[in-house]
Protein backbone atom coordinates (compact mmCIF):
# COMPACT_ATOMS: atom_id res chain seq x y z
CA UNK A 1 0.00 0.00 0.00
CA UNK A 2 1.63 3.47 -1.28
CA UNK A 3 0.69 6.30 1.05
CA UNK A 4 0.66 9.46 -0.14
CA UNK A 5 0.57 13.01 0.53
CA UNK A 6 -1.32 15.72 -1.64
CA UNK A 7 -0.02 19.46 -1.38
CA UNK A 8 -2.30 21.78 -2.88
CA UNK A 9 -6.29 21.76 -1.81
CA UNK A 10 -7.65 23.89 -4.72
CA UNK A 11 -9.34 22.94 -7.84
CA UNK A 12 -6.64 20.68 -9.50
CA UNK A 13 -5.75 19.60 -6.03
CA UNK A 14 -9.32 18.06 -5.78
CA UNK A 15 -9.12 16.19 -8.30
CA UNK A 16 -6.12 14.69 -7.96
CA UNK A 17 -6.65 14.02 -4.01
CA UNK A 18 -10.31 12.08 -5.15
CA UNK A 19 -8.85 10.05 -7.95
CA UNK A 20 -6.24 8.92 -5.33
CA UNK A 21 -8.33 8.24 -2.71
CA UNK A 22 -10.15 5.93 -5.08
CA UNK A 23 -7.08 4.04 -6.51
CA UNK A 24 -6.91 0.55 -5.38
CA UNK A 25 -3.45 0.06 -3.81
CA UNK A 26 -3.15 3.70 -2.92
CA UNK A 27 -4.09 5.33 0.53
CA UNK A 28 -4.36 8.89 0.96
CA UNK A 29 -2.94 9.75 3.96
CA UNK A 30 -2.05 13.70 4.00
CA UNK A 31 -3.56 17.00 2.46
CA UNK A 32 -1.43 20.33 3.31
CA UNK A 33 -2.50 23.45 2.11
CA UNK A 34 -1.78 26.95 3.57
CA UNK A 35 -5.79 27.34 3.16
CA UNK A 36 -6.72 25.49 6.38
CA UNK A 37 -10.28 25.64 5.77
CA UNK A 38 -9.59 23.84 2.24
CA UNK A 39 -7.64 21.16 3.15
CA UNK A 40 -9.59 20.17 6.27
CA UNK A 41 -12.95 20.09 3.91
CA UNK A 42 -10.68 17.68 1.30
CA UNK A 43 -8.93 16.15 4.04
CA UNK A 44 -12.76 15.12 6.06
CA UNK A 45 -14.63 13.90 2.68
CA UNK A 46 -11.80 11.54 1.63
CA UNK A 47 -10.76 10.27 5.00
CA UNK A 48 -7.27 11.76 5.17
CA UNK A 49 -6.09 14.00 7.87
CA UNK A 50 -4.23 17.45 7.61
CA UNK A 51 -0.86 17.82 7.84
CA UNK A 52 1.93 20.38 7.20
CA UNK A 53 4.26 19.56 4.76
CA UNK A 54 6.91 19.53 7.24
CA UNK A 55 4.73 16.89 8.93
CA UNK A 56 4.35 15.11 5.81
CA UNK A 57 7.95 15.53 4.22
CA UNK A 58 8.90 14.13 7.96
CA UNK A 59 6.64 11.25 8.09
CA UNK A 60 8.79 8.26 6.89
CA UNK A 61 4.97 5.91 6.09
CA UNK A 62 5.03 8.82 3.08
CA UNK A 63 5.99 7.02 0.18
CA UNK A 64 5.02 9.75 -2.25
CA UNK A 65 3.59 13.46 -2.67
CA UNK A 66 1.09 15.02 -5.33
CA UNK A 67 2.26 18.83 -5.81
CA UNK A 68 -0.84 20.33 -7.28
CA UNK A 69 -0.14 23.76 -5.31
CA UNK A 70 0.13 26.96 -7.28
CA UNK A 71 3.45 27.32 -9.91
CA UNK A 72 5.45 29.53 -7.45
CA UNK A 73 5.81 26.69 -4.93
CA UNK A 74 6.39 23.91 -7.20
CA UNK A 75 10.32 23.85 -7.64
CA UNK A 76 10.76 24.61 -3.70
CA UNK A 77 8.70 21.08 -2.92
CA UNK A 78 10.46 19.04 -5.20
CA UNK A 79 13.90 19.75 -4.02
CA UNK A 80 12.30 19.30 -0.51
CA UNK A 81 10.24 16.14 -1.46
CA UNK A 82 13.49 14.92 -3.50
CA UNK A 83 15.74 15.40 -0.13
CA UNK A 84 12.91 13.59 1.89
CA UNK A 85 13.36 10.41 -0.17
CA UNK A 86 9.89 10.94 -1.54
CA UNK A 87 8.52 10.25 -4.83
CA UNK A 88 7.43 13.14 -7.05
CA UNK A 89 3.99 13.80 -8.91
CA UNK A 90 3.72 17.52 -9.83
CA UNK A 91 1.78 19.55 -11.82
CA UNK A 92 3.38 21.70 -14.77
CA UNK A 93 5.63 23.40 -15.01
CA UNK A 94 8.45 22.60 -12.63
CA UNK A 95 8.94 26.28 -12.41
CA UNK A 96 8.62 29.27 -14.92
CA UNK A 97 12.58 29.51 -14.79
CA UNK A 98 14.45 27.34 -16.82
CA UNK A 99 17.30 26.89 -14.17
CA UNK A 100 15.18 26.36 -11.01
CA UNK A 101 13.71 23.98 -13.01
CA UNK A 102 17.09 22.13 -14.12
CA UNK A 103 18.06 22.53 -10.38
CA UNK A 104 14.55 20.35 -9.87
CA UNK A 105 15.83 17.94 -12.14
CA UNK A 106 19.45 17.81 -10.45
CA UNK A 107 17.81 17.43 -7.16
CA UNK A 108 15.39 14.51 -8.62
CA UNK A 109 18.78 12.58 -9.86
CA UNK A 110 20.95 12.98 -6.73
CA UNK A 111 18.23 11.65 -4.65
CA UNK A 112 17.48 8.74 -7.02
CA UNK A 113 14.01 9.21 -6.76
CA UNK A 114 10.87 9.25 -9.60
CA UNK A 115 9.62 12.65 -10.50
CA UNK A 116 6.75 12.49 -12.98
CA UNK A 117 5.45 15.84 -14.42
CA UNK A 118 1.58 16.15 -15.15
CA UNK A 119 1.50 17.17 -18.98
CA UNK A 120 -2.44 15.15 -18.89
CA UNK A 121 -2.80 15.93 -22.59
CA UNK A 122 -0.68 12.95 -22.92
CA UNK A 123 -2.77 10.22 -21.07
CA UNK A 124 -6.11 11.52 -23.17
CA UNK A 125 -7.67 8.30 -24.87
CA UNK A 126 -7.95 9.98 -27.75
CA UNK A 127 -4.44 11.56 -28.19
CA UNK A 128 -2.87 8.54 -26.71
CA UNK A 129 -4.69 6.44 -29.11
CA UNK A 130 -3.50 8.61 -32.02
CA UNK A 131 0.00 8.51 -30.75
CA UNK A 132 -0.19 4.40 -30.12
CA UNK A 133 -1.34 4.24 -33.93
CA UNK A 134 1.25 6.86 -35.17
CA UNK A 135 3.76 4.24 -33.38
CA UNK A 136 2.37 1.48 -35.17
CA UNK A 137 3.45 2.97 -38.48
CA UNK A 138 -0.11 3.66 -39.60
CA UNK A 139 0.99 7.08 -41.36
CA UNK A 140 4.62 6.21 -41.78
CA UNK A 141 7.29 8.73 -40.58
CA UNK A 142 5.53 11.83 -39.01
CA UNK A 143 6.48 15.06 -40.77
CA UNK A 144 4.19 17.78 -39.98
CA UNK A 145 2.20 18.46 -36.82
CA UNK A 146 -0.68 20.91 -36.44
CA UNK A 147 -1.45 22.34 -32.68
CA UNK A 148 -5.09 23.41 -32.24
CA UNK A 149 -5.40 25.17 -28.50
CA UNK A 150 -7.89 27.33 -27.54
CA UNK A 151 -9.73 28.41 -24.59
CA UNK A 152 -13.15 29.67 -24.15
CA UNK A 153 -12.43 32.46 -22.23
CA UNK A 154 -9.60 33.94 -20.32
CA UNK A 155 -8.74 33.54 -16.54
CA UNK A 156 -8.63 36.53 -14.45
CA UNK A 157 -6.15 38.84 -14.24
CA UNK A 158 -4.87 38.42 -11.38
CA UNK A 159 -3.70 34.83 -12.42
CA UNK A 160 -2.59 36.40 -15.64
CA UNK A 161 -0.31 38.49 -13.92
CA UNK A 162 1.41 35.93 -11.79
CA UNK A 163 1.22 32.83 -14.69
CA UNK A 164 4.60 33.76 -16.25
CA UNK A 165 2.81 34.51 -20.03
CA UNK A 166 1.35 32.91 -22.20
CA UNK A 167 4.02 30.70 -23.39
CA UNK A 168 4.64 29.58 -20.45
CA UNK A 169 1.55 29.21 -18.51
CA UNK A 170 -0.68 27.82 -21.78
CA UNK A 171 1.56 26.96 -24.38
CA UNK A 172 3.68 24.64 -21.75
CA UNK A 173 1.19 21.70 -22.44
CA UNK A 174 1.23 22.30 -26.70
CA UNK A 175 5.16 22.40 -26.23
CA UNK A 176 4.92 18.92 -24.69
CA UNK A 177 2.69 17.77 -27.16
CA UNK A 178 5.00 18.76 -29.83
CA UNK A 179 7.67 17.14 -28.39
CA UNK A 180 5.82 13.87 -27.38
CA UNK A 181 4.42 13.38 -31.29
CA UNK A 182 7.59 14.71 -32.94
CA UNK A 183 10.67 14.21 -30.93
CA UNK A 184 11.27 10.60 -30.97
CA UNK A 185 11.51 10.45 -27.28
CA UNK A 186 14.40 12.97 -27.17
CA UNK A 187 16.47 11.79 -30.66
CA UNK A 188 15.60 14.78 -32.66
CA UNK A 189 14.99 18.40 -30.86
CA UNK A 190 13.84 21.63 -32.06
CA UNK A 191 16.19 23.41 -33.39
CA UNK A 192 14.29 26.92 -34.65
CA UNK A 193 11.55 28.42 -32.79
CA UNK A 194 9.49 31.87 -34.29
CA UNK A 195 6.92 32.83 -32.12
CA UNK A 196 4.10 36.02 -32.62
CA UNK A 197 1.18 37.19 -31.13
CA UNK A 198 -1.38 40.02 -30.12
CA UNK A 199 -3.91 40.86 -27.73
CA UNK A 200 -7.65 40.58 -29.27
CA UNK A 201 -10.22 39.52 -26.69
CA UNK A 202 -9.62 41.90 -23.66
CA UNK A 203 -7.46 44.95 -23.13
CA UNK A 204 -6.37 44.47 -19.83
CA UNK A 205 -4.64 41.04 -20.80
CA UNK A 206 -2.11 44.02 -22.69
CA UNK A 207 -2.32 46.26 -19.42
CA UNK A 208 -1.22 42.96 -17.36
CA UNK A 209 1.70 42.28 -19.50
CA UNK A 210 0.84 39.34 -21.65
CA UNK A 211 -1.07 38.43 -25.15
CA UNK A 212 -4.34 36.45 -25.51
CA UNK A 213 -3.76 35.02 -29.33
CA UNK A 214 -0.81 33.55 -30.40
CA UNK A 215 1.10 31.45 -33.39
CA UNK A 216 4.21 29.20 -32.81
CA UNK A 217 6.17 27.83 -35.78
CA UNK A 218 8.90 25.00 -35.04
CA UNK A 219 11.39 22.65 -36.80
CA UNK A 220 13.62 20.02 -35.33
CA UNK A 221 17.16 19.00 -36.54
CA UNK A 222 15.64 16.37 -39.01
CA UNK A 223 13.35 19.29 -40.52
CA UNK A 224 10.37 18.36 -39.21
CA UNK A 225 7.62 20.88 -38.61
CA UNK A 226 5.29 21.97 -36.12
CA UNK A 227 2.81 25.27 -36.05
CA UNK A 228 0.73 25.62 -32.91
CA UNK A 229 -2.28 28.73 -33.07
CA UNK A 230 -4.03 29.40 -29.51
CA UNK A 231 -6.22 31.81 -28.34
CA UNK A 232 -7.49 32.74 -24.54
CA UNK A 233 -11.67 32.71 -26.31
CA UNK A 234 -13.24 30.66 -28.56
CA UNK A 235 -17.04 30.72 -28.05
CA UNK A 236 -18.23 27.90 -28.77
CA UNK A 237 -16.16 25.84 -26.23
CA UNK A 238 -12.36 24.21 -25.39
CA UNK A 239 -10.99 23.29 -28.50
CA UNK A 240 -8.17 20.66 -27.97
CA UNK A 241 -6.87 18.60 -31.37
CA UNK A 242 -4.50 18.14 -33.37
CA UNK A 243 -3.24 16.62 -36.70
CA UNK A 244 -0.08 14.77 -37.69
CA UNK A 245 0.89 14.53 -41.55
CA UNK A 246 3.27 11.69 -41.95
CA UNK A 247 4.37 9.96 -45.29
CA UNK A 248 1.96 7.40 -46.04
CA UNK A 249 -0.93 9.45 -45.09
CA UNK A 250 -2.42 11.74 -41.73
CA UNK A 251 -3.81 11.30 -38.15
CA UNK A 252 -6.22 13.62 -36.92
CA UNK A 253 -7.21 13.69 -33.26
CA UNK A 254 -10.57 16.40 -32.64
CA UNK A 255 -12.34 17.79 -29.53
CA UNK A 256 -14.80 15.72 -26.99
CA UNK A 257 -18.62 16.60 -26.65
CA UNK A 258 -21.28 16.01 -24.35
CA UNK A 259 -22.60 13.97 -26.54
CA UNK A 260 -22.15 12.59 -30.01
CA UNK A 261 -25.70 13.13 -31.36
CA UNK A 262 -26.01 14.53 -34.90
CA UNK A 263 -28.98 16.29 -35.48
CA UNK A 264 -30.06 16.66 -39.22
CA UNK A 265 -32.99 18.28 -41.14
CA UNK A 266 -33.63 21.32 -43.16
CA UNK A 267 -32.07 23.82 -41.04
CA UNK A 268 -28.54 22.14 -41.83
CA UNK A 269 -26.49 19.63 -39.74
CA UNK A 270 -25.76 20.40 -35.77
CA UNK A 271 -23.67 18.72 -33.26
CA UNK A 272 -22.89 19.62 -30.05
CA UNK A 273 -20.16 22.13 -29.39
CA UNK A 274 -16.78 20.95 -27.88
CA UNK A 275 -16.72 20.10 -23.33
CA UNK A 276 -17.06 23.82 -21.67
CA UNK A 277 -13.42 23.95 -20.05
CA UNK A 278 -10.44 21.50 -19.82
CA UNK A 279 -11.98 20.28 -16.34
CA UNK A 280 -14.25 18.47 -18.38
CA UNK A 281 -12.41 17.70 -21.53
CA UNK A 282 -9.88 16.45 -19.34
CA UNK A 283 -11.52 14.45 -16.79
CA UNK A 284 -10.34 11.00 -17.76
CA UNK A 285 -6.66 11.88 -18.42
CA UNK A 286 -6.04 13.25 -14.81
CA UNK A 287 -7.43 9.98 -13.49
CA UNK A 288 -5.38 8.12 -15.81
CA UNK A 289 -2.11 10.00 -15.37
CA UNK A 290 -1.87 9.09 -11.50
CA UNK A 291 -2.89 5.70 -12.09
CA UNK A 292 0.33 5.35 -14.28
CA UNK A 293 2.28 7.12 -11.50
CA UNK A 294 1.40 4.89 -9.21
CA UNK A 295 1.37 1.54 -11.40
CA UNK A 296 4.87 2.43 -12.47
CA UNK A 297 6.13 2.73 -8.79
CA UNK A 298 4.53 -1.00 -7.86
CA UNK A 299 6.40 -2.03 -11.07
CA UNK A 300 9.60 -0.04 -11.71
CA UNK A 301 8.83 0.43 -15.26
CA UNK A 302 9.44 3.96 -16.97
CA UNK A 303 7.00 6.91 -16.75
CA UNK A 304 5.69 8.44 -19.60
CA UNK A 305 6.53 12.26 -18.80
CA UNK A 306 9.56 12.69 -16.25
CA UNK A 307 11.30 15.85 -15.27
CA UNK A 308 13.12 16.19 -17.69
CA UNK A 309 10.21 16.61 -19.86
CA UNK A 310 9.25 19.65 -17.99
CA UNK A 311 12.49 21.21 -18.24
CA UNK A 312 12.76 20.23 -22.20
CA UNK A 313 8.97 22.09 -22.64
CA UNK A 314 10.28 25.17 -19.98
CA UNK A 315 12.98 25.89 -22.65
CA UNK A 316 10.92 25.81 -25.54
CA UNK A 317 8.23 28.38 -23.41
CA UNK A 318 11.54 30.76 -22.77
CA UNK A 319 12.49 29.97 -26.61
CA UNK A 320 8.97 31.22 -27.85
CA UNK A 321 8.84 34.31 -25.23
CA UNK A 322 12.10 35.48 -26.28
CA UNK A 323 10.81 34.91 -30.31
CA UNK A 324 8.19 36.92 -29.52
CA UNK A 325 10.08 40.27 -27.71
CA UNK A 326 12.71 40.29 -30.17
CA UNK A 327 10.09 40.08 -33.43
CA UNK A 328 12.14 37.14 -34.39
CA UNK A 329 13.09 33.25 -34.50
CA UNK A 330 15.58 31.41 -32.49
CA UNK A 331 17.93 28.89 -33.02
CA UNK A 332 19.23 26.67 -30.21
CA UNK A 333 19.79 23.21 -29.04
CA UNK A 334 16.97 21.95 -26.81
């Protein structure tokens, strides 16, 4: 039985704590959140108690931690959870600098212990299912990959002013993406990186600092090519998918609805519009993603997203940010 300790109580600390608490195998034994009222209320309705995360760093029955609190602490608890001897689940990124994040993944190393970063896009059935078939050799040797990523509306902008940008608060997860479809598993990096964008749904994204629509155009040392477009609104729901063109022909993974009904008559055709918010859209990946955490600890068998794959996606965010300033692209080695 792994016990394990969940910092963070808010939204994305919710779900993570309840799919734990339901994993077979797994007991939930801590929540710690500087919100006492929070992580008492979590704590009560999944039968875990509260604990500091001194308490819980210090507890030796800890085999593991979730770190689903907010992107400022993240770096600070892995090198703490990493010195405990714990095991490592945390939420992207590992920190919006590129070398607090390598020291993460120096930390992770010297203490010999797993670190898994939670880029959920991968662990979708549908993208996963696209990616198991583009392994197969369905499409032959991927060439070309197409990023769709758009929200329906825009946090606030308060959160906008503490997320670090767009590139690396939203694009993180389409950098990982490219990376994961693209990348061979590390063999072949990007190499060029050009990176615009504008504000268009809301002036005070501009008067906070960042941009609300942007385009992303990458190649890797082979020449292979990605272009991601997101925007903070599209109104008629979270639009997640993406296409890879490969030699022998094209995979195309599109958005989840409510429902699959088709309506048809004279008006025209209708469907429903894409899940409401990435809550929803993503509701099956987050379960899945700590299930693989956890089945890969029982089994010593390799995680699919590791710290190094946050640091690999932090550089491309800094890559694109740095495009985007200087009005031009960037060549380095990822």
């Amino acid at each position: 039985m792994k016990q394990v300790a969940v910092f963070g109580a808010g939204r994305i600390g919710q779900i993570h704590a309840s799919n734990l608490a339901a994993l077979p195998g797994v007991q939930l034994r801590y929540i710690s959140d500087p919100a006492s009222q929070s992580a008492a209320s979590l704590a009560h309705a999944l039968g875990a108690h509260v604990a500091s995360v001194e308490e819980a760093l210090a507890d030796p029955a800890v085999d593991a931690v979730v770190i689903a609190s907010p992107t400022t602490t993240h770096s600070d608890l892995i090198v703490r959870a990493a010195q405990a001897g714990k095991h490592i689940f945390c939420e992207k990124p590992v920190d919006l600098s590129v070398s607090r994040a390598e020291t993460c993944a120096a930390a992770v190393r010297q203490a010999g212990v797993a670190c898994m970063i939670g880029f959920q896009r991968r662990f979708d059935p549908t993208f996963n299912a696209l990616k198991s078939r583009l392994d197969g050799g369905e499409i032959g040797v991927p060439e070309v990959l197409i990023v769709t990523s758009r929200d329906p509306g825009a946090p606030p902008v308060e959160y906008l002013q503490q997320s670090g940008g767009i590139f690396r608060d939203m694009l993180i997860h389409d950098f990982d993406v490219f990376r994961w479809i693209l990348c061979d598993d590390g063999r072949d990096e990007a190499v060029w990186l050009s990176a615009t964008g504008a504000c268009l749904t809301d002036p005070a994204i501009a008067q906070a600092g960042d941009i609300d629509t942007a385009i992303v155009s990458i190649r890797t040392r082979s020449g292979r090519l990605c272009q991601i477009n997101t925007s903070r609104r599209a109104a008629y729901g979270y639009d997640q998918r993406f296409e890879v063109l490969g030699s022998k022909g094209l995979l195309a993974a599109g958005n989840h609805r409510p429902t699959e009904v088709v309506r048809m008559d004279a008006a025209g055709v209708a469907t429903d519009n894409p899940e409401a918010f990435f809550l929803e859209r993503y509701r099956a990946a987050y379960r899945l993603e700590v299930t693989h955490f956890f089945e890969q600890l029982q089994s010593g068998g390799a995680f699919r997203t590791s710290v190094h794959d946050g640091v690999a996606a932090q550089k491309l965010a800094d890559a694109a940010a740095l495009s985007f300033e200087r009005g031009e692209p960037v060549t380095f080695s990822a």
